[in-house]
C-alpha atoms as a PDB file:
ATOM      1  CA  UNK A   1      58.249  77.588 149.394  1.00  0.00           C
ATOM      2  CA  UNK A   2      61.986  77.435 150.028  1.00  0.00           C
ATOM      3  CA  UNK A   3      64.114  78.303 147.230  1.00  0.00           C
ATOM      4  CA  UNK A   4      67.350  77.171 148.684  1.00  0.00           C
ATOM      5  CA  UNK A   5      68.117  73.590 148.044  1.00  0.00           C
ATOM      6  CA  UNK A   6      68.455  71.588 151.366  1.00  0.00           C
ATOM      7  CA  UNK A   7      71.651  71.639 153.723  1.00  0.00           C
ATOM      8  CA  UNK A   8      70.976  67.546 154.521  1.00  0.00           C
ATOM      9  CA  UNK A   9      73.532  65.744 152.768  1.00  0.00           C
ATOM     10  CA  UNK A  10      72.315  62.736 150.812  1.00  0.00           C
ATOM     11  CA  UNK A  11      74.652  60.622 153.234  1.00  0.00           C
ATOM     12  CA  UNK A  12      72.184  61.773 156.141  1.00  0.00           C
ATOM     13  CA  UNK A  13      69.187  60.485 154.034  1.00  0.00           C
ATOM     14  CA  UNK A  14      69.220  56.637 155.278  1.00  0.00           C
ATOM     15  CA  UNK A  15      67.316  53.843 153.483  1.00  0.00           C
ATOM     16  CA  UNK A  16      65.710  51.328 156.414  1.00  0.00           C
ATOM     17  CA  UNK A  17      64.587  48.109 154.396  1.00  0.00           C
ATOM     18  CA  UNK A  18      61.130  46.805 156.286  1.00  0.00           C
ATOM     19  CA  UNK A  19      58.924  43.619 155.519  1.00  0.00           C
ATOM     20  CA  UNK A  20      60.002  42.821 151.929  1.00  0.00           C
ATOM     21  CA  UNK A  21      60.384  45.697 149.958  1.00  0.00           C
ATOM     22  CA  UNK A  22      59.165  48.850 152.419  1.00  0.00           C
ATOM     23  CA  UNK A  23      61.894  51.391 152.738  1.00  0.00           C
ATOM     24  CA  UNK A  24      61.618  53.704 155.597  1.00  0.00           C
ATOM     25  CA  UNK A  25      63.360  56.652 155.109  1.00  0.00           C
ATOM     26  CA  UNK A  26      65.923  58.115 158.037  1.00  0.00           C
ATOM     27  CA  UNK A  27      67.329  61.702 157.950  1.00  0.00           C
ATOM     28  CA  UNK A  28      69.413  62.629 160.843  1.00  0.00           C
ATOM     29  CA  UNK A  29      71.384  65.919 161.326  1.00  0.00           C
ATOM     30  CA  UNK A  30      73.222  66.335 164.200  1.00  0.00           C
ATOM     31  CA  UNK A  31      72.065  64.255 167.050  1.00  0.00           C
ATOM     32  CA  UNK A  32      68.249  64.296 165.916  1.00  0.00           C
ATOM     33  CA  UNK A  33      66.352  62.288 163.458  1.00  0.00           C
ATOM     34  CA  UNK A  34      63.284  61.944 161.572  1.00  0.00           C
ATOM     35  CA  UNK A  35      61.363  59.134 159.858  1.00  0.00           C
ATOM     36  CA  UNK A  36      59.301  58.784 156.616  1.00  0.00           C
ATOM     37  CA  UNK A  37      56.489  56.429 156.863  1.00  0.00           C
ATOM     38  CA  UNK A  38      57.680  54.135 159.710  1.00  0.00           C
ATOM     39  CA  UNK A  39      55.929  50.656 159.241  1.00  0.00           C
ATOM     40  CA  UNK A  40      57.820  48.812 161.915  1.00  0.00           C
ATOM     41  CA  UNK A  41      59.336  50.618 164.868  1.00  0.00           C
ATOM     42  CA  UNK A  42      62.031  47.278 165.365  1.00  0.00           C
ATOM     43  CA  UNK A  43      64.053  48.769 162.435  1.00  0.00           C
ATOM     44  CA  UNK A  44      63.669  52.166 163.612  1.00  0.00           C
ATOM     45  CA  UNK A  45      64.865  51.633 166.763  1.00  0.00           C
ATOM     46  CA  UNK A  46      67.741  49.965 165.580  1.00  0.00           C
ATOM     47  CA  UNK A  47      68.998  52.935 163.664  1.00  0.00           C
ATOM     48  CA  UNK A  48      68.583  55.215 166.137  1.00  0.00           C
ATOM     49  CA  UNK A  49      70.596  52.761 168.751  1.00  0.00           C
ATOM     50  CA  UNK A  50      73.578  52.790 165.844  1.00  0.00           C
ATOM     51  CA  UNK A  51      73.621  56.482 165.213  1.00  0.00           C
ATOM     52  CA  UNK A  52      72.815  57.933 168.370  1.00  0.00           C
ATOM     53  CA  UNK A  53      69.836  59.854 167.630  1.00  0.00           C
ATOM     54  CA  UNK A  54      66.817  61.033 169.015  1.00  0.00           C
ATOM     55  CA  UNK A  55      63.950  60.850 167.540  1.00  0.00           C
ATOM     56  CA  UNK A  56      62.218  64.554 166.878  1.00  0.00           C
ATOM     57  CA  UNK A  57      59.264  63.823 163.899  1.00  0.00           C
ATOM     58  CA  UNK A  58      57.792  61.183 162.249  1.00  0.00           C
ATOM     59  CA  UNK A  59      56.209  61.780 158.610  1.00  0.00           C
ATOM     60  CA  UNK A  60      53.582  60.059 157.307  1.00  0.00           C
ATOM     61  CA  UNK A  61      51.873  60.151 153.677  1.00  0.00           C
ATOM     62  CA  UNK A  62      49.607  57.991 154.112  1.00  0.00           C
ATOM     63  CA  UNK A  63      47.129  55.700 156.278  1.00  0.00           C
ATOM     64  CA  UNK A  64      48.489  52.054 154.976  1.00  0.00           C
ATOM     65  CA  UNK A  65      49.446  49.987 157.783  1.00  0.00           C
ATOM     66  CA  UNK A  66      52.787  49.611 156.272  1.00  0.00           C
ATOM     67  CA  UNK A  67      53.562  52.997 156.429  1.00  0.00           C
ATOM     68  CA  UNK A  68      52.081  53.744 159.940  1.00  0.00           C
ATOM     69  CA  UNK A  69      52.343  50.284 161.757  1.00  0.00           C
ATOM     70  CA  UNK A  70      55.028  51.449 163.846  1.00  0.00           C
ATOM     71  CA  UNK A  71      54.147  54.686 164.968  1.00  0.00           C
ATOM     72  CA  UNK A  72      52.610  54.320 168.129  1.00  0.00           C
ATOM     73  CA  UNK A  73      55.143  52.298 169.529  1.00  0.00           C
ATOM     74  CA  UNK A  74      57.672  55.106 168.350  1.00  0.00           C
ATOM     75  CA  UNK A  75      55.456  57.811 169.640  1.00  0.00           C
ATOM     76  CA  UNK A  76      55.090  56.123 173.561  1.00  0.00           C
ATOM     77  CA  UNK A  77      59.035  55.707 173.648  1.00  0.00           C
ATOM     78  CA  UNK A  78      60.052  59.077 172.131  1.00  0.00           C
ATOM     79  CA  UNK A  79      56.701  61.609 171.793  1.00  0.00           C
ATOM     80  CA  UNK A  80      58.024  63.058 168.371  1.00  0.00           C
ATOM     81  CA  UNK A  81      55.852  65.481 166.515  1.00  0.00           C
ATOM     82  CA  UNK A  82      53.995  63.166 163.828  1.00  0.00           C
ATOM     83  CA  UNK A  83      52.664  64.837 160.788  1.00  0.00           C
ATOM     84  CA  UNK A  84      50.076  62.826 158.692  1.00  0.00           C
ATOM     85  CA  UNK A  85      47.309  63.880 156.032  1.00  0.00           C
ATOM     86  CA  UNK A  86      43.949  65.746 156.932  1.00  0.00           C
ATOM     87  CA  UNK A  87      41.199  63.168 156.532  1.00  0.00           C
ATOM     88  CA  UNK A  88      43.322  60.638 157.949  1.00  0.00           C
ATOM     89  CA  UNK A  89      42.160  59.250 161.273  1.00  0.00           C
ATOM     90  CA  UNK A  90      45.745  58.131 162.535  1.00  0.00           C
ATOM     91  CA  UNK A  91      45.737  58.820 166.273  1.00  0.00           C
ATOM     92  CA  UNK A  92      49.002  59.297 166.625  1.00  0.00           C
ATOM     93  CA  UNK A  93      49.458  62.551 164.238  1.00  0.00           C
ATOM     94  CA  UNK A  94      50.056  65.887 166.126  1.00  0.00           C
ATOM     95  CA  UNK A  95      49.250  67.820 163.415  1.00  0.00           C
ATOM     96  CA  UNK A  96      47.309  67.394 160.084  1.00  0.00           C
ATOM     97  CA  UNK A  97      48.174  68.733 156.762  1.00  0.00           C
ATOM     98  CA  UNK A  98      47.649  68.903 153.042  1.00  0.00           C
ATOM     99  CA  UNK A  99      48.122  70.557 150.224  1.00  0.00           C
ATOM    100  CA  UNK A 100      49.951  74.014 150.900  1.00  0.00           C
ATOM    101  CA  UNK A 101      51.043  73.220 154.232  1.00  0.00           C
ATOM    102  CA  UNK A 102      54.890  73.773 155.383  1.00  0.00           C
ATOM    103  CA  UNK A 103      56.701  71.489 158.042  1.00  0.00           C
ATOM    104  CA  UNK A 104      59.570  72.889 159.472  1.00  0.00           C
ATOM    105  CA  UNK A 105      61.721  70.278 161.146  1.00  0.00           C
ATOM    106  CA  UNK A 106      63.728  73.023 163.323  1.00  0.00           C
ATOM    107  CA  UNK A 107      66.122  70.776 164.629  1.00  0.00           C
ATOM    108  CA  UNK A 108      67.272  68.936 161.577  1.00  0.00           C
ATOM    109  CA  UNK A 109      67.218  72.372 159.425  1.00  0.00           C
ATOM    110  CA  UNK A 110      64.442  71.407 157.139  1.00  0.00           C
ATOM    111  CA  UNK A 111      61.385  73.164 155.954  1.00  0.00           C
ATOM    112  CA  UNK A 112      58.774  71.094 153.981  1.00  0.00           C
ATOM    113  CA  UNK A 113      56.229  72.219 151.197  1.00  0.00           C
ATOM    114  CA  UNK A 114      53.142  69.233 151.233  1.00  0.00           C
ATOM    115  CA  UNK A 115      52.070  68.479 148.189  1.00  0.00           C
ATOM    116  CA  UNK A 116      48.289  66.929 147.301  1.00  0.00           C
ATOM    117  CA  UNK A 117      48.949  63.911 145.288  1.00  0.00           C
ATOM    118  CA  UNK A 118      45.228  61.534 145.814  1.00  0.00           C
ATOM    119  CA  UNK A 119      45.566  58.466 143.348  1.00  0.00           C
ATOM    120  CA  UNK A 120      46.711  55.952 145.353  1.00  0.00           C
ATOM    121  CA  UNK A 121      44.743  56.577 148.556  1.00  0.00           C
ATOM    122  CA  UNK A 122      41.887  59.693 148.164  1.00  0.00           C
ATOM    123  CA  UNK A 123      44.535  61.350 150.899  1.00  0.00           C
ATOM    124  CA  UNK A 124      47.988  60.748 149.897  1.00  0.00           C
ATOM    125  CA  UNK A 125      50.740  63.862 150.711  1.00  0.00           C
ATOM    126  CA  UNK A 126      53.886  63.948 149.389  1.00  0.00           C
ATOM    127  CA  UNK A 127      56.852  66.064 151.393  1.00  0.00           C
ATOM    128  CA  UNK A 128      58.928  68.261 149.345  1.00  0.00           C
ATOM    129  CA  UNK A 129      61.889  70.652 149.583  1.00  0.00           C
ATOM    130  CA  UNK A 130      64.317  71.622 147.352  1.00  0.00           C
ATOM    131  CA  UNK A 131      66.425  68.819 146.184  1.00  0.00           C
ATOM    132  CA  UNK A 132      64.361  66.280 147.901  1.00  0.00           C
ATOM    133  CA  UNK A 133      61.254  64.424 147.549  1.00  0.00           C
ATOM    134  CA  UNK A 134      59.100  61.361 149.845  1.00  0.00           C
ATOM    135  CA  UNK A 135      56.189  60.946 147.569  1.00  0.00           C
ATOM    136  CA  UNK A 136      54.906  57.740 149.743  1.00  0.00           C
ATOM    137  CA  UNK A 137      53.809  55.195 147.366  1.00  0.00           C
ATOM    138  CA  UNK A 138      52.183  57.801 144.424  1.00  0.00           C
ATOM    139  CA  UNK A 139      55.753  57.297 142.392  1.00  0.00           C
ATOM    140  CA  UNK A 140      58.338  55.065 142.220  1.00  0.00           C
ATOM    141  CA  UNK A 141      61.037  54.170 139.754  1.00  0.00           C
ATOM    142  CA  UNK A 142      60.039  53.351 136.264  1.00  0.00           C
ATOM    143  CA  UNK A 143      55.698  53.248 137.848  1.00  0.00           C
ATOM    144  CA  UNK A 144      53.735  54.137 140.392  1.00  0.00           C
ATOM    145  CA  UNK A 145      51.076  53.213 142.806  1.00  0.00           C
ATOM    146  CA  UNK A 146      47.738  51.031 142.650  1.00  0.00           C
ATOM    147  CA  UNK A 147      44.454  52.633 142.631  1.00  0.00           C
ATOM    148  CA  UNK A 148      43.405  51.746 146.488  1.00  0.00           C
ATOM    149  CA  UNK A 149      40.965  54.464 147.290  1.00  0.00           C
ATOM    150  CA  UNK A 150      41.553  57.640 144.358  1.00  0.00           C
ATOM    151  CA  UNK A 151      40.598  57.156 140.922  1.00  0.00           C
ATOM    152  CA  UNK A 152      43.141  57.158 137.608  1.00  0.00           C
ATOM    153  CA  UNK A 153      42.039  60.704 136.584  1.00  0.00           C
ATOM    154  CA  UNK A 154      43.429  61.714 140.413  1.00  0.00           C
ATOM    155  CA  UNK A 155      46.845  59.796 140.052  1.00  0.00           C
ATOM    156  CA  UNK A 156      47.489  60.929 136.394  1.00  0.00           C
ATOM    157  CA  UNK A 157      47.267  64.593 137.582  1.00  0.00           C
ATOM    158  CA  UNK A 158      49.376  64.036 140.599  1.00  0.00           C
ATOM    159  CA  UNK A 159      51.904  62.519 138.348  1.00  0.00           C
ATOM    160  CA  UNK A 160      52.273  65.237 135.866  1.00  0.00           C
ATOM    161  CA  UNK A 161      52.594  67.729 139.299  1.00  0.00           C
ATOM    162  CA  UNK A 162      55.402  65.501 140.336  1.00  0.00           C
ATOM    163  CA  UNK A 163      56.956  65.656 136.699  1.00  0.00           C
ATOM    164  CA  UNK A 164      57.302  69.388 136.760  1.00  0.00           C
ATOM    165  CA  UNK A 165      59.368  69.384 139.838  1.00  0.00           C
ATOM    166  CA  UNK A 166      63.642  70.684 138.942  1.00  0.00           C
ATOM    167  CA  UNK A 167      64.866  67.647 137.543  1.00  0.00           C
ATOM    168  CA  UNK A 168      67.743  67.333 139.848  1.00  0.00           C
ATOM    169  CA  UNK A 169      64.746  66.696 142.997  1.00  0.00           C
ATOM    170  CA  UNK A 170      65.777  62.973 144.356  1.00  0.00           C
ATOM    171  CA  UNK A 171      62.836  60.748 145.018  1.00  0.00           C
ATOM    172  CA  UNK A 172      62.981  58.947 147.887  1.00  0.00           C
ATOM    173  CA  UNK A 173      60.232  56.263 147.077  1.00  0.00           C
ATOM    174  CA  UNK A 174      58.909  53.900 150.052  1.00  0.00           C
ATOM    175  CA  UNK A 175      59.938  50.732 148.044  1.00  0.00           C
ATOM    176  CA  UNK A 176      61.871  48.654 146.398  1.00  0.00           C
ATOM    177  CA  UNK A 177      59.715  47.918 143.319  1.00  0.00           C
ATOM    178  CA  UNK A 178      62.561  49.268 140.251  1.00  0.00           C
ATOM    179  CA  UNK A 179      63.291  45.951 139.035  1.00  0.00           C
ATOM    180  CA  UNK A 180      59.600  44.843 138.505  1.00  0.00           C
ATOM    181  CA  UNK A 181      58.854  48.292 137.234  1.00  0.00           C
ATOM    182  CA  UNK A 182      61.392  48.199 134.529  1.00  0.00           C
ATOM    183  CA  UNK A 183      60.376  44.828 133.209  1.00  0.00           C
ATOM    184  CA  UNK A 184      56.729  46.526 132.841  1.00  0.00           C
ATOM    185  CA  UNK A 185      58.436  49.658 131.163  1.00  0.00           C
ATOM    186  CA  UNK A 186      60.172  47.209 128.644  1.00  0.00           C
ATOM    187  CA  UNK A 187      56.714  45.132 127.474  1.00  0.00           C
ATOM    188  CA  UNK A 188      54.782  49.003 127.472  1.00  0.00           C
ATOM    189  CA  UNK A 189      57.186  50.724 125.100  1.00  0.00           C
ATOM    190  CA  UNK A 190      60.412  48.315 123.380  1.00  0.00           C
ATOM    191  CA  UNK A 191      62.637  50.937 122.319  1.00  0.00           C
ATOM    192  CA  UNK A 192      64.328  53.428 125.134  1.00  0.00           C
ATOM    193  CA  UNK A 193      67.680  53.534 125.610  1.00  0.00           C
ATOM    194  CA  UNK A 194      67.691  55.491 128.728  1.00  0.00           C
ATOM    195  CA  UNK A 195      65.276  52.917 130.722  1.00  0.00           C
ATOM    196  CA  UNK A 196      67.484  49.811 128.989  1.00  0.00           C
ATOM    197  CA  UNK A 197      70.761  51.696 130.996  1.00  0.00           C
ATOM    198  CA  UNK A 198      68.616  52.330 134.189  1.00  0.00           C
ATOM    199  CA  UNK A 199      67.599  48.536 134.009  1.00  0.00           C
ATOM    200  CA  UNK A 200      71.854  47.889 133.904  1.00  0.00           C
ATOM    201  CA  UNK A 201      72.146  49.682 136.357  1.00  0.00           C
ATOM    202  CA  UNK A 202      69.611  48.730 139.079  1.00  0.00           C
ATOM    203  CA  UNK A 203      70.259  44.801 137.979  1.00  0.00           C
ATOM    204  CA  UNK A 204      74.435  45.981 139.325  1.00  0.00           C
ATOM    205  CA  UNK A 205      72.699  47.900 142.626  1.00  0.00           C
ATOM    206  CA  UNK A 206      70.764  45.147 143.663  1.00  0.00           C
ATOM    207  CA  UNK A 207      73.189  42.309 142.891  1.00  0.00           C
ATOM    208  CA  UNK A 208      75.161  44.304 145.305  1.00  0.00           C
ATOM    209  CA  UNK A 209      72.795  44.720 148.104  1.00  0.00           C
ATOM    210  CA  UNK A 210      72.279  48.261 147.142  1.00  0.00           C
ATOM    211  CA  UNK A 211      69.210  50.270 146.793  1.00  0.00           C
ATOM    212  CA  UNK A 212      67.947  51.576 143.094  1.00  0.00           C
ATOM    213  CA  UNK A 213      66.928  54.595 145.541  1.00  0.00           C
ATOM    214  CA  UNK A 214      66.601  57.546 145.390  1.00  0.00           C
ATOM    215  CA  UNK A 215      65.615  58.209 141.509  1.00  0.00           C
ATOM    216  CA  UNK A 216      65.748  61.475 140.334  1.00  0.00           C
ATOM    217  CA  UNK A 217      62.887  63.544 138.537  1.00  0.00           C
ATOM    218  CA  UNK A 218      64.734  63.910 135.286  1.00  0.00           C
ATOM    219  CA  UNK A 219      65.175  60.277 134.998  1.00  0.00           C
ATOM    220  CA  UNK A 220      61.785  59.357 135.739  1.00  0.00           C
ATOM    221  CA  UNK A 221      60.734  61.876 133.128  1.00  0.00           C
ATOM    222  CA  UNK A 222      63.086  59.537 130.819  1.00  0.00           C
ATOM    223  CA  UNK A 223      62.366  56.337 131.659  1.00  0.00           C
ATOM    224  CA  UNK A 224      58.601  55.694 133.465  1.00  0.00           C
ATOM    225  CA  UNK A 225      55.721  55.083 131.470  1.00  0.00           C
ATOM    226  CA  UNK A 226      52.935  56.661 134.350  1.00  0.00           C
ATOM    227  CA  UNK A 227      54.834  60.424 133.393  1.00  0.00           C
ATOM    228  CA  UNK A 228      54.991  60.039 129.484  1.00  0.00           C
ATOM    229  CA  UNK A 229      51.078  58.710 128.681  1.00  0.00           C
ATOM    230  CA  UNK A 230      51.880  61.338 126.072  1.00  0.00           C
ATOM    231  CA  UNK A 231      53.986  59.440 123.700  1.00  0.00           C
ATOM    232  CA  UNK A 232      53.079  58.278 120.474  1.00  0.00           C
ATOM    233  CA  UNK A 233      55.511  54.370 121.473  1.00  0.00           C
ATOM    234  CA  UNK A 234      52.938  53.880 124.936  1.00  0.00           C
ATOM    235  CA  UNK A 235      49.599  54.968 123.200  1.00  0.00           C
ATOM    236  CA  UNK A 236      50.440  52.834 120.014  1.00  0.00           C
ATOM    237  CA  UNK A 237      51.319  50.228 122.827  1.00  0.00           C
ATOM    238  CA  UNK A 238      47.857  50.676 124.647  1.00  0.00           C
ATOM    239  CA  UNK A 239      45.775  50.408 121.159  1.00  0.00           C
ATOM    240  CA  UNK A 240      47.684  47.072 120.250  1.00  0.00           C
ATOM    241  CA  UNK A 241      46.710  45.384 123.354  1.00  0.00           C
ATOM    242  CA  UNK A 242      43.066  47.011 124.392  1.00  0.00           C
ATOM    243  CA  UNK A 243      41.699  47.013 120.085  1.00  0.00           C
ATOM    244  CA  UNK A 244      40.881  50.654 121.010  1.00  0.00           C
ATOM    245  CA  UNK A 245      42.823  54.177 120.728  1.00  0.00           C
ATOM    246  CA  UNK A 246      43.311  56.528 124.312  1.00  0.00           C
ATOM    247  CA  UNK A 247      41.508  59.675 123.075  1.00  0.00           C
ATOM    248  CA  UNK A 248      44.282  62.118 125.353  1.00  0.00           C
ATOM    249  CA  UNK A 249      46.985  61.571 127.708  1.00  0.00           C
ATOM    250  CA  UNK A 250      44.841  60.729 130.666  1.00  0.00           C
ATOM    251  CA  UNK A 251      42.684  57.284 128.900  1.00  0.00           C
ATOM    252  CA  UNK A 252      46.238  56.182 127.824  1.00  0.00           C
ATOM    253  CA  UNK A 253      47.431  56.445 131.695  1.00  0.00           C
ATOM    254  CA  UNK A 254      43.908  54.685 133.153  1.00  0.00           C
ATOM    255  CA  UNK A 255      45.208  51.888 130.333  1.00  0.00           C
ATOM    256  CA  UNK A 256      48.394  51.368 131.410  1.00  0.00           C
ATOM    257  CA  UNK A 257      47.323  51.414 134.883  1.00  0.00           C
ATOM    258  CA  UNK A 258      45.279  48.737 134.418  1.00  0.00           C
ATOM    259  CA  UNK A 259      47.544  46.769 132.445  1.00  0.00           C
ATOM    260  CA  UNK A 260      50.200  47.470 134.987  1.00  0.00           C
ATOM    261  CA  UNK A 261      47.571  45.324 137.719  1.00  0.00           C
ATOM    262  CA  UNK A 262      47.721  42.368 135.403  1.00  0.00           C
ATOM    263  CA  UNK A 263      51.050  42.356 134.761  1.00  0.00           C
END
């Protein structure tokens, strides 16, 4: 794995908001581009028009159509390399990977580490160098992803990986879910400063049109509920509203999964 934190600038990381909350993440350097999870190819296409740039790889974590809806139109108009997850039967992916595979993006400078994260999908890859991570939909700020096709006992463990990434690592999630997250945070566990000030400040970002993205590792550490099934507040919460005590970490995390669904 690289050691080196990346030479992209956060500037050339580009939020493009799809359907109603899908982000679809842009990183340019010089003239050429690549795109993280490209659901619709309209607002792709767009971007490049406005920047100029070509399009050289498309990355994909994992088979929802909202992640992978536009790739085929991408792929007939610009034939980019497209990396997606072994298992996955997405015909547009050049080349598989999983866990312990390296993309190297020559042309924007960029070499990759995947990461196995199943939980949300039996599949689901995350892309990670130093500095910067697209986990797909496993995490986002202040939660993280449904159970559509891995079990609790998959996510929980994909989690904790995520959590012991350098706390500096921005987390480029794939949507805009912060706001809904944090009011889930607040009902799980009533007393953390450090979420309450992340709630300020996301309620500012989005009153201004902004993004709440990217998060960073240490905060999530801080302030989501999915990494800290650990603490005494959350498992206390869990046993007031199921009449029965998480025996670890993992029970605890299944629980506030499942109350997260109902939410």
């Amino acid at each position: 794995m690289n050691d080196q934190h990346s030479k992209i600038r956060s500037s050339d990381i580009i939020p493009l908001p799809a359907f109603r909350d899908n982000y679809i993440w842009l990183l340019r350097h010089g003239s050429a581009a690549a795109v993280v999870d490209p659901g619709d190819a309209s607002v792709v296409e767009a971007a490049l028009r406005e920047h100029d740039l070509r399009l050289v790889a498309i990355l994909l974590t994992h088979h929802h159509n909202d992640h992978i809806g536009g790739v085929a139109e991408l792929v007939a108009r610009h034939r980019p390399a497209v990396f997606g997850p072994t298992g996955e039967d997405i015909p547009a992916i050049t080349r598989h990977v999983g866990e312990g595979d390296e993309v190297v993006l020559e042309a924007l400078g960029l070499h990759f580490s995947v990461l196995g994260i199943p939980g949300h999908t039996a599949t689901h890859i995350a892309y990670y160098t130093p500095g910067i991570l697209f986990p797909g939909d496993t995490l986002f700020s202040a939660g993280c992803g449904r159970l559509l096709g891995g079990t609790a006992g998959q996510l929980h463990q994909s989690l904790q990986r995520l959590a012991q990434l350098p706390g500096d690592t921005a987390v480029y999630c794939a949507h805009e879910y912060t706001l809904a997250n944090l009011a889930f945070a607040r009902a799980a566990e009533s007393d953390n400063p450090a979420r309450d000030a992340w709630l300020a400040e996301c309620e500012a970002l989005r009153a201004a049109g902004r993004p709440t993205l990217p998060s960073s590792i240490e905060r999530e550490r801080r302030i989501n509920p999915f990494l800290r099934a650990d603490s005494p507040a959350l498992i206390d919460a869990v046993t007031a509203r199921d009449g029965q005590r998480p025996a670890n970490s993992a029970e605890c995390f299944a629980a506030l999964r499942r109350w997260k669904d109902v939410f």
